[in-house]
N, C-alpha and C. Protein backbone atom coordinates (compact mmCIF):
# COMPACT_ATOMS: atom_id res chain seq x y z
N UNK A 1 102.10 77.57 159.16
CA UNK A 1 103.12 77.83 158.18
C UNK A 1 102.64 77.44 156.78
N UNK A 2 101.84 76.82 156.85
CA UNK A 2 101.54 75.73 155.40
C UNK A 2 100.54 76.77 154.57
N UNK A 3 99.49 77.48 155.71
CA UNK A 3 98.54 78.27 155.16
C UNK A 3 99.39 79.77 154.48
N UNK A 4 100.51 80.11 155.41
CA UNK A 4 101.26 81.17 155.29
C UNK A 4 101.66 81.16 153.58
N UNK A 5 102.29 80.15 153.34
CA UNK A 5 102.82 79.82 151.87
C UNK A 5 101.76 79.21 150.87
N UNK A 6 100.49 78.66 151.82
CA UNK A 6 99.44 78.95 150.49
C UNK A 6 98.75 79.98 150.25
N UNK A 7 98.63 81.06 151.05
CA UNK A 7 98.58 82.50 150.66
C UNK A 7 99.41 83.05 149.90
N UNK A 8 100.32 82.78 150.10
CA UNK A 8 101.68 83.45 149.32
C UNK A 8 101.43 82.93 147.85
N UNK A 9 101.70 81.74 147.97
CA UNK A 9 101.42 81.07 146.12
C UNK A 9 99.87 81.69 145.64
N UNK A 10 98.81 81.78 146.40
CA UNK A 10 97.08 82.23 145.46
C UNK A 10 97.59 83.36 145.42
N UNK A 11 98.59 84.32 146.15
CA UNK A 11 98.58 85.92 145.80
C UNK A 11 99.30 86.25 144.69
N UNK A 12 100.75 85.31 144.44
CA UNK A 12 101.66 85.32 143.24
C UNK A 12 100.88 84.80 142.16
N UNK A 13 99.97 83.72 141.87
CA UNK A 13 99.30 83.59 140.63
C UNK A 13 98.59 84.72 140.47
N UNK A 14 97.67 85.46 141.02
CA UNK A 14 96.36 85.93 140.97
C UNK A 14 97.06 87.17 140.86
N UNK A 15 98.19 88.00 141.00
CA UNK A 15 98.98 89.24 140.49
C UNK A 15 99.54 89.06 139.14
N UNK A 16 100.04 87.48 138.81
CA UNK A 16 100.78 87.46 137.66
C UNK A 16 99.77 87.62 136.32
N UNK A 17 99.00 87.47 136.43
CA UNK A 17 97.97 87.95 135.49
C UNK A 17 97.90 89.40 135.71
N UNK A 18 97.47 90.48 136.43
CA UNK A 18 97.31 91.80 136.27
C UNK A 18 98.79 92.35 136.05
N UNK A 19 99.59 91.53 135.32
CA UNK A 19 101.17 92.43 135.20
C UNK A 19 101.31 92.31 133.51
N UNK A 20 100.08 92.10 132.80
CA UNK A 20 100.32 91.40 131.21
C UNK A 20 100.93 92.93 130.57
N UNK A 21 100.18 93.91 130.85
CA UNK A 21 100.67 94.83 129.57
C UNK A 21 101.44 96.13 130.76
N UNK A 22 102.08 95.24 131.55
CA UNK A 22 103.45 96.20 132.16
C UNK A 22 104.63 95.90 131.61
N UNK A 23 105.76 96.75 131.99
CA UNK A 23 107.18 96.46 131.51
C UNK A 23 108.16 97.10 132.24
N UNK A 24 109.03 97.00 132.91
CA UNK A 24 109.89 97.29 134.02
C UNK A 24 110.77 97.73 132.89
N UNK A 25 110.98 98.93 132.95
CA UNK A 25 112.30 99.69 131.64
C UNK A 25 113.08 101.04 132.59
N UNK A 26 114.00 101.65 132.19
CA UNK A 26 114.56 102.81 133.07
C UNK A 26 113.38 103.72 132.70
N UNK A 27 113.33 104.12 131.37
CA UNK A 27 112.78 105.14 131.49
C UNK A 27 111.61 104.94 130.02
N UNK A 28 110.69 105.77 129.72
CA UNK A 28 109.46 105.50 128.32
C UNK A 28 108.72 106.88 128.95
N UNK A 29 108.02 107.23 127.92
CA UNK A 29 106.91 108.22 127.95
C UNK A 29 106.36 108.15 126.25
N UNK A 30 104.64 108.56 126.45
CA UNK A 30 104.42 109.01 125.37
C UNK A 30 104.03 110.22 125.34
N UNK A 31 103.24 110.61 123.72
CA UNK A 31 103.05 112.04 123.42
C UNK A 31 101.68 112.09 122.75
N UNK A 32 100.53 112.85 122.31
CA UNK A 32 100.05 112.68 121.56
C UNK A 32 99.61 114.41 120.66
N UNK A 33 99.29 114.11 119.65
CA UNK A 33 98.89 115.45 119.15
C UNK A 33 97.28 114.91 118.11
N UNK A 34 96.67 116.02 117.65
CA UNK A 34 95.82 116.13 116.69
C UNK A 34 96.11 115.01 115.36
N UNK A 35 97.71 115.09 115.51
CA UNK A 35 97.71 114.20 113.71
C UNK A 35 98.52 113.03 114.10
N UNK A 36 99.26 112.91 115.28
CA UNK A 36 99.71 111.84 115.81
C UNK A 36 100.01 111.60 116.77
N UNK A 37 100.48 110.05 116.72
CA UNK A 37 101.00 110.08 118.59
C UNK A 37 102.10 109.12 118.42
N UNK A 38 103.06 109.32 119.45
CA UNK A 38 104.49 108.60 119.58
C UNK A 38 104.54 108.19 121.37
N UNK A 39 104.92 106.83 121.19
CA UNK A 39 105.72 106.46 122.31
C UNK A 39 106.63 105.52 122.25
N UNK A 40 107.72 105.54 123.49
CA UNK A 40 108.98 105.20 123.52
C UNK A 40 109.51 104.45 124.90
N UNK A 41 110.30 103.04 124.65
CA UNK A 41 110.60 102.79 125.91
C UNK A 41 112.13 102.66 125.90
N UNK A 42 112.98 103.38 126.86
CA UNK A 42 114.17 103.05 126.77
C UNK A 42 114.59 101.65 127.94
N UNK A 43 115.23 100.60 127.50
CA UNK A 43 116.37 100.01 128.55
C UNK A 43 115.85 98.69 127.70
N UNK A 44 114.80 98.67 126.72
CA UNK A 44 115.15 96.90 126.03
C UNK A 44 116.29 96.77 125.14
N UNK A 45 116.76 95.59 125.40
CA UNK A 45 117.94 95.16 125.13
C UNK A 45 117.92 94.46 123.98
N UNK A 46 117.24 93.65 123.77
CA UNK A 46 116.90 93.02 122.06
C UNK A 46 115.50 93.32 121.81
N UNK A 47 115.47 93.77 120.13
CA UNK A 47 114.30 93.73 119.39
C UNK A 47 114.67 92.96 118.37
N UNK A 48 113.55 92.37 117.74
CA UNK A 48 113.80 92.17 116.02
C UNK A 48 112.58 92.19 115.55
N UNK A 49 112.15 92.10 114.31
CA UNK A 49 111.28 91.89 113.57
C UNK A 49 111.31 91.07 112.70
N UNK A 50 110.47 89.87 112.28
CA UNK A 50 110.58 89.03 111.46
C UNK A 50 109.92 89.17 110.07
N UNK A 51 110.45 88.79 109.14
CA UNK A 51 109.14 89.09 108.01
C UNK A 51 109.03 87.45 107.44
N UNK A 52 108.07 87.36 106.53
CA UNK A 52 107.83 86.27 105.63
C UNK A 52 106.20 86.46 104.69
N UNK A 53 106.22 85.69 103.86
CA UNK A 53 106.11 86.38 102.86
C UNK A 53 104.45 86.31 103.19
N UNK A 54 103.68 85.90 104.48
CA UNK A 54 102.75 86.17 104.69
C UNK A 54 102.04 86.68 106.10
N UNK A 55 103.47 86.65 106.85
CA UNK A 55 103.02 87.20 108.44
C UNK A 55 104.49 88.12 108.61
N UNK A 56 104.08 89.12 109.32
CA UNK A 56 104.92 89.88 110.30
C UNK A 56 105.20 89.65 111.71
N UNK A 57 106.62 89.12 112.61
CA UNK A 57 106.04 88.74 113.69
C UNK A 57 106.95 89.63 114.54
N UNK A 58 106.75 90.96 115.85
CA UNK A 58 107.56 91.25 116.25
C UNK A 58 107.83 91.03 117.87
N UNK A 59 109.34 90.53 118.20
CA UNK A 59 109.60 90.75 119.39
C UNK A 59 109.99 92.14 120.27
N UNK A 60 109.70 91.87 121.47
CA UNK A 60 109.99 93.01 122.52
C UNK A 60 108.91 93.80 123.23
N UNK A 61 108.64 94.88 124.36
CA UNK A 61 107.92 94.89 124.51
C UNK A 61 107.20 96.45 124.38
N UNK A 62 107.72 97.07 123.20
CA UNK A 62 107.60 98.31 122.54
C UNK A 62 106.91 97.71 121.47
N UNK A 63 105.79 97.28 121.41
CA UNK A 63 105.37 97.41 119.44
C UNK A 63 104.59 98.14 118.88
N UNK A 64 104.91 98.71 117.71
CA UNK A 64 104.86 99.26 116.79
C UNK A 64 103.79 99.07 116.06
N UNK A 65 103.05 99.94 116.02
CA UNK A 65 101.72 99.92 115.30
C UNK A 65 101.84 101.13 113.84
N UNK A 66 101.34 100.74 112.57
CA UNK A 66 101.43 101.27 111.65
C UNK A 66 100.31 101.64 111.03
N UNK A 67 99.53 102.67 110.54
CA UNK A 67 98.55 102.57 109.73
C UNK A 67 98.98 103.73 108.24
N UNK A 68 99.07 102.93 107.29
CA UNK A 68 99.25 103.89 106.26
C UNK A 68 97.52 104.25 105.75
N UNK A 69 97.89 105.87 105.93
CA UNK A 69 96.96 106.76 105.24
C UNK A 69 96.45 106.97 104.04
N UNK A 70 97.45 107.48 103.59
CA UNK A 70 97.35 108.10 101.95
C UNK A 70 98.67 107.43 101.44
N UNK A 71 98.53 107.56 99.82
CA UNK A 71 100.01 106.99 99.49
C UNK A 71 99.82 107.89 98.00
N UNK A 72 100.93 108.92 98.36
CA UNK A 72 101.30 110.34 97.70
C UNK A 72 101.16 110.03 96.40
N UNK A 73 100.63 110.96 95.57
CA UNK A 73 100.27 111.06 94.08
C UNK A 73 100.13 112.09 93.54
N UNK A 74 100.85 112.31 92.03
CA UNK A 74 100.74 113.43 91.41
C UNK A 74 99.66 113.83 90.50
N UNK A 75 98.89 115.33 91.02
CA UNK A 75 97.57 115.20 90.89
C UNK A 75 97.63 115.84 89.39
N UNK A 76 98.33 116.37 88.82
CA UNK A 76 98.68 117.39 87.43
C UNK A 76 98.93 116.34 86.44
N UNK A 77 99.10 114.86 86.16
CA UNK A 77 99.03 114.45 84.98
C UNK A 77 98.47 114.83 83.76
N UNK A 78 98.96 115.33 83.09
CA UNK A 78 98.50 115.47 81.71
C UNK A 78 98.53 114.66 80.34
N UNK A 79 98.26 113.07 81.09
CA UNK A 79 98.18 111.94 80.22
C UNK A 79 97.21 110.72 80.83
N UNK A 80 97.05 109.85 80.22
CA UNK A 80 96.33 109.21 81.12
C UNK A 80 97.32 108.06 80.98
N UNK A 81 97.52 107.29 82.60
CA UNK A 81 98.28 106.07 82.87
C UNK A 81 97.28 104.84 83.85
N UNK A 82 97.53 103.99 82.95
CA UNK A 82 96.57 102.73 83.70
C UNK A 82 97.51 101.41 83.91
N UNK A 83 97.19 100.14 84.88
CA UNK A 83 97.59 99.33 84.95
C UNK A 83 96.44 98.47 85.18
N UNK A 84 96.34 97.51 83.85
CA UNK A 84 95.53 96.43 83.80
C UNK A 84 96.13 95.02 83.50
N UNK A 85 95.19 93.40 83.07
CA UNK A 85 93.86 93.56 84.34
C UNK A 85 94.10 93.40 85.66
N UNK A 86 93.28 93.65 86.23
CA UNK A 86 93.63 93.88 87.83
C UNK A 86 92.60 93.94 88.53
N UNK A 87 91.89 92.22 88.86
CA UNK A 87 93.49 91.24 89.13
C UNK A 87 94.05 90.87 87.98
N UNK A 88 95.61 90.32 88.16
CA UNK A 88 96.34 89.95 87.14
C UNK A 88 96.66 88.44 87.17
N UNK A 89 96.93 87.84 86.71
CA UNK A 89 97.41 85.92 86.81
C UNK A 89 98.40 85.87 86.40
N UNK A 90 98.93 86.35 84.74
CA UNK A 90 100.39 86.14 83.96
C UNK A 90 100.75 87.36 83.82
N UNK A 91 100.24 88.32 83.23
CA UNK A 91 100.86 89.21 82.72
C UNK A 91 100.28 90.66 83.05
N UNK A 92 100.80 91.75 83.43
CA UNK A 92 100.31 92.88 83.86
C UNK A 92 100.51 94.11 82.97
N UNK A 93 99.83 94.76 82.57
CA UNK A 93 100.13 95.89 81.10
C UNK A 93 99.84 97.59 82.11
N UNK A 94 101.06 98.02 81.65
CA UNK A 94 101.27 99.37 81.98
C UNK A 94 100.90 100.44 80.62
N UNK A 95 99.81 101.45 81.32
CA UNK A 95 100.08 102.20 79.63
C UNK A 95 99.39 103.22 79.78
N UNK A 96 100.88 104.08 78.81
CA UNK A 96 100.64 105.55 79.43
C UNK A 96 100.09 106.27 77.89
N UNK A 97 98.99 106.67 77.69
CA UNK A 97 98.44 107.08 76.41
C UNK A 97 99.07 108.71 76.57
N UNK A 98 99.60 109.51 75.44
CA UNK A 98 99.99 110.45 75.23
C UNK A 98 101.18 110.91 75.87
N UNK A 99 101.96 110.24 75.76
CA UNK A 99 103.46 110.47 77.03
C UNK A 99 104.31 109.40 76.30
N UNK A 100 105.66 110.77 76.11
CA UNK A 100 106.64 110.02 75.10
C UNK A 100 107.95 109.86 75.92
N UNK A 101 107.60 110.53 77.20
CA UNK A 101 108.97 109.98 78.27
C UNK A 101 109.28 109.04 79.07
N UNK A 102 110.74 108.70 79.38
CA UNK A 102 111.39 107.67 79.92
C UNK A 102 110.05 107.43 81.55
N UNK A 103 109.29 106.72 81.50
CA UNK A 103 109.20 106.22 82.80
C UNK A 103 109.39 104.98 83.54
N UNK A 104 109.36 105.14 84.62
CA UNK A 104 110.74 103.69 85.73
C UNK A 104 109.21 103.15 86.49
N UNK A 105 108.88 101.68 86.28
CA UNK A 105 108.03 101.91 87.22
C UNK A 105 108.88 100.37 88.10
N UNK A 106 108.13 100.08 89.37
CA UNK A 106 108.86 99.20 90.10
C UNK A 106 107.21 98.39 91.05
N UNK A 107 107.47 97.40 90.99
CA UNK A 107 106.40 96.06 91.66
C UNK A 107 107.21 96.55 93.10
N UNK A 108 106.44 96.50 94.23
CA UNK A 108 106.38 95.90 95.61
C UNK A 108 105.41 95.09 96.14
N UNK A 109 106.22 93.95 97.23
CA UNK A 109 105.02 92.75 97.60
C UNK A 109 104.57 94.22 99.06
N UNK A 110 103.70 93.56 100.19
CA UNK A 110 103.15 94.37 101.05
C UNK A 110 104.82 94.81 101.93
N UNK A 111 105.87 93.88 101.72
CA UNK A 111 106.87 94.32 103.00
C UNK A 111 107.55 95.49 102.36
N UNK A 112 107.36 96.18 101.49
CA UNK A 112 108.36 96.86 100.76
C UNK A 112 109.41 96.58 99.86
N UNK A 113 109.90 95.49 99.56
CA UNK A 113 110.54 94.55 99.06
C UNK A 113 110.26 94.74 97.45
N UNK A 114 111.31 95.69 96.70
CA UNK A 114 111.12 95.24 95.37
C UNK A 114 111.10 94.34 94.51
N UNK A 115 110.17 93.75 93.85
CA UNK A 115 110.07 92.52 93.54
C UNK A 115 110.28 92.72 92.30
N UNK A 116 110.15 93.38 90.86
CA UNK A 116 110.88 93.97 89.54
C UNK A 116 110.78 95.21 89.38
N UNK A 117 111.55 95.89 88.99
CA UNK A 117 111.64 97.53 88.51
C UNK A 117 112.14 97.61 86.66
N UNK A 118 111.81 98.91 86.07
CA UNK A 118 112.43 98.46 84.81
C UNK A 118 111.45 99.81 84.16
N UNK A 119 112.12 100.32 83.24
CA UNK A 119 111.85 101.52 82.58
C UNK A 119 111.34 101.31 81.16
N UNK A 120 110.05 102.49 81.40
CA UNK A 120 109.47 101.57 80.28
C UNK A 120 109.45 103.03 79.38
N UNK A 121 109.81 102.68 77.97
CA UNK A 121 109.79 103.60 76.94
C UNK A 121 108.95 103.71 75.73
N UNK A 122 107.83 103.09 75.65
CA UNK A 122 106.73 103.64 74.99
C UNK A 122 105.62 103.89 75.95
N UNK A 123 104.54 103.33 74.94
CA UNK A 123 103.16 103.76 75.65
C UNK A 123 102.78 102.75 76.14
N UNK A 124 103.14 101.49 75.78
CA UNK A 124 102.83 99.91 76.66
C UNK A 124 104.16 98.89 76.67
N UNK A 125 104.03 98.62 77.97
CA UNK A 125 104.69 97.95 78.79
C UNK A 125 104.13 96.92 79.42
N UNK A 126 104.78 95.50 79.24
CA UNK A 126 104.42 94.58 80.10
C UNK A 126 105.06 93.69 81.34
N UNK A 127 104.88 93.27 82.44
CA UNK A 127 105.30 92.97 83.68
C UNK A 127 104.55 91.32 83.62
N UNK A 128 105.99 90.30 83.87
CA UNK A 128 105.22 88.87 83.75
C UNK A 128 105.03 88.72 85.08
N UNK A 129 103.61 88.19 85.45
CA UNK A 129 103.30 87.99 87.35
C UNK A 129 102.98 86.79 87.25
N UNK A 130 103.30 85.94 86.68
CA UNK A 130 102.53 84.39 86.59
C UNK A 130 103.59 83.68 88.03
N UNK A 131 104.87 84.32 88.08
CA UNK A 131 105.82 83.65 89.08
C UNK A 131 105.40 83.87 90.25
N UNK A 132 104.27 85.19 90.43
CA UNK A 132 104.52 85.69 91.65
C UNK A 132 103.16 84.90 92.61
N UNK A 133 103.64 85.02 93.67
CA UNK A 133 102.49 84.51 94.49
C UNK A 133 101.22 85.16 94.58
N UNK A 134 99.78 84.44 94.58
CA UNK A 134 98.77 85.20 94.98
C UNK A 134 98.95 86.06 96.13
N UNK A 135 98.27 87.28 95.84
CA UNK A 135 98.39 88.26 97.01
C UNK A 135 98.36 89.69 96.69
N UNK A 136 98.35 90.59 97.08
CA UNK A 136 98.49 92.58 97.05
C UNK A 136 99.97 92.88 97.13
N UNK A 137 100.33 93.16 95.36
CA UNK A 137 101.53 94.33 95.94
C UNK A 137 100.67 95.53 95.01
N UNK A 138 102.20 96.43 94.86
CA UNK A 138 102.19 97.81 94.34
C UNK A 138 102.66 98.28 93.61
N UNK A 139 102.50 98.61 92.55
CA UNK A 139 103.11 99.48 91.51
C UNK A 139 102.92 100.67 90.99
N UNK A 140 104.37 101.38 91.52
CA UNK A 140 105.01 102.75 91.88
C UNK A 140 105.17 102.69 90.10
N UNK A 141 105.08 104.24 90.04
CA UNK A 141 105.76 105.27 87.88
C UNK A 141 105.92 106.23 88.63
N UNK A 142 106.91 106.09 88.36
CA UNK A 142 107.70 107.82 88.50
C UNK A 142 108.57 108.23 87.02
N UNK A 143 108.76 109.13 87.19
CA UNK A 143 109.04 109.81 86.07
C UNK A 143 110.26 110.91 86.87
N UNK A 144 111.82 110.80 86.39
CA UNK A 144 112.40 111.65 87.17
C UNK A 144 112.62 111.44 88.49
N UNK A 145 112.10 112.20 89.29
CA UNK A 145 112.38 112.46 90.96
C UNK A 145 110.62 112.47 91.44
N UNK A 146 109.98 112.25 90.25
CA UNK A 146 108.68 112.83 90.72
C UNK A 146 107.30 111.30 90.97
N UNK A 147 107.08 110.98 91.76
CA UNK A 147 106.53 109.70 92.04
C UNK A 147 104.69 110.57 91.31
N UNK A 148 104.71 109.64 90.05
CA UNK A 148 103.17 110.09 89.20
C UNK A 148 102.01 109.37 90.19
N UNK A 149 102.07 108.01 90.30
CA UNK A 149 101.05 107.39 90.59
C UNK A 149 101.48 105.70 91.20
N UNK A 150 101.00 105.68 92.27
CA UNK A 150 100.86 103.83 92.47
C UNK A 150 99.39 103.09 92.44
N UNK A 151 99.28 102.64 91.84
CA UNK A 151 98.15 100.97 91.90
C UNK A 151 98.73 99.76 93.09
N UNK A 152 97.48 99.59 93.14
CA UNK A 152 96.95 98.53 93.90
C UNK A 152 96.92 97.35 93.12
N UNK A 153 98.00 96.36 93.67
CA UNK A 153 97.22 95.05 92.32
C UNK A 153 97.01 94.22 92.89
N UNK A 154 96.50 93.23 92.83
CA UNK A 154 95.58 91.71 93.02
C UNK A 154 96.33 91.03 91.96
N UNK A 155 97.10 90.30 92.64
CA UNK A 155 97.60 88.64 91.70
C UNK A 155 96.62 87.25 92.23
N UNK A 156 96.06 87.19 91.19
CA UNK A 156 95.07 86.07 91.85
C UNK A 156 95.63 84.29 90.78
């Protein structure tokens, strides 16, 4: 009997390891194509996602993988727009040489999270970053409905 149930216990450890990337759900399938792929599990009952201002942490046992590609830009400018220096420490200068219209531009840290927005009406504009933490956000100009251009910035 003794051997009976120490078989039993070496077989339950030595399975519980080959069960890591299973998940008992009603139902899931995926898909894949040429430009992407999707999959889905139905019957979990809680998810969340955590943010902070230097890790992402998510529960459940569907996760979500992201890779951004491209990040859309308008290729027809007929002015030139820069954002310097970059990296930045205090102060960040927007400036659009030959362009006399209203443009909106807006800071994001990496979570999406607008961190200042504000419309700028000449040709230079300045953004104070001395508050902000070292690290990569983004700054979106649009003009209208029409997203011109985003930078990459370095707050160091």
């Amino acid at each position: 009997m003794k051997k009976t149930y120490l078989l039993l216990l070496l077989f339950s450890i030595s399975m519980a390891g080959s069960m890591a990337q299973e998940a008992v759900s009603s139902a899931g399938n995926s898909h894949e194509n040429a430009g992407m792929s999707i999959s889905w599990t139905l019957g979990e009952t809680v998810t969340e996602t955590f943010f902070s201002e230097d890790y992402i942490l998510t529960q459940g046992f569907q996760q979500s993988y992201l890779t951004v590609t491209a990040i859309e830009e308008w290729d027809q400018l007929d002015f030139i727009l820069s954002a310097y220096p970059n990296p930045a420490s205090d102060i960040l200068n927007i400036y659009a040489e030959n362009h006399q219209e209203k443009l909106v531009y807006a800071l994001f840290d990496l979570q999406g999270k607008i961190i200042t927005s504000g419309i700028m009406t000449g040709n230079n504009h300045q953004i104070a970053v001395a508050h902000l933490k070292e690290g990569v956000y983004f700054l979106r100009i649009t003009e209208g409905n029409t997203m011109l251009k985003t930078f990459r910035i370095v707050k160091k």
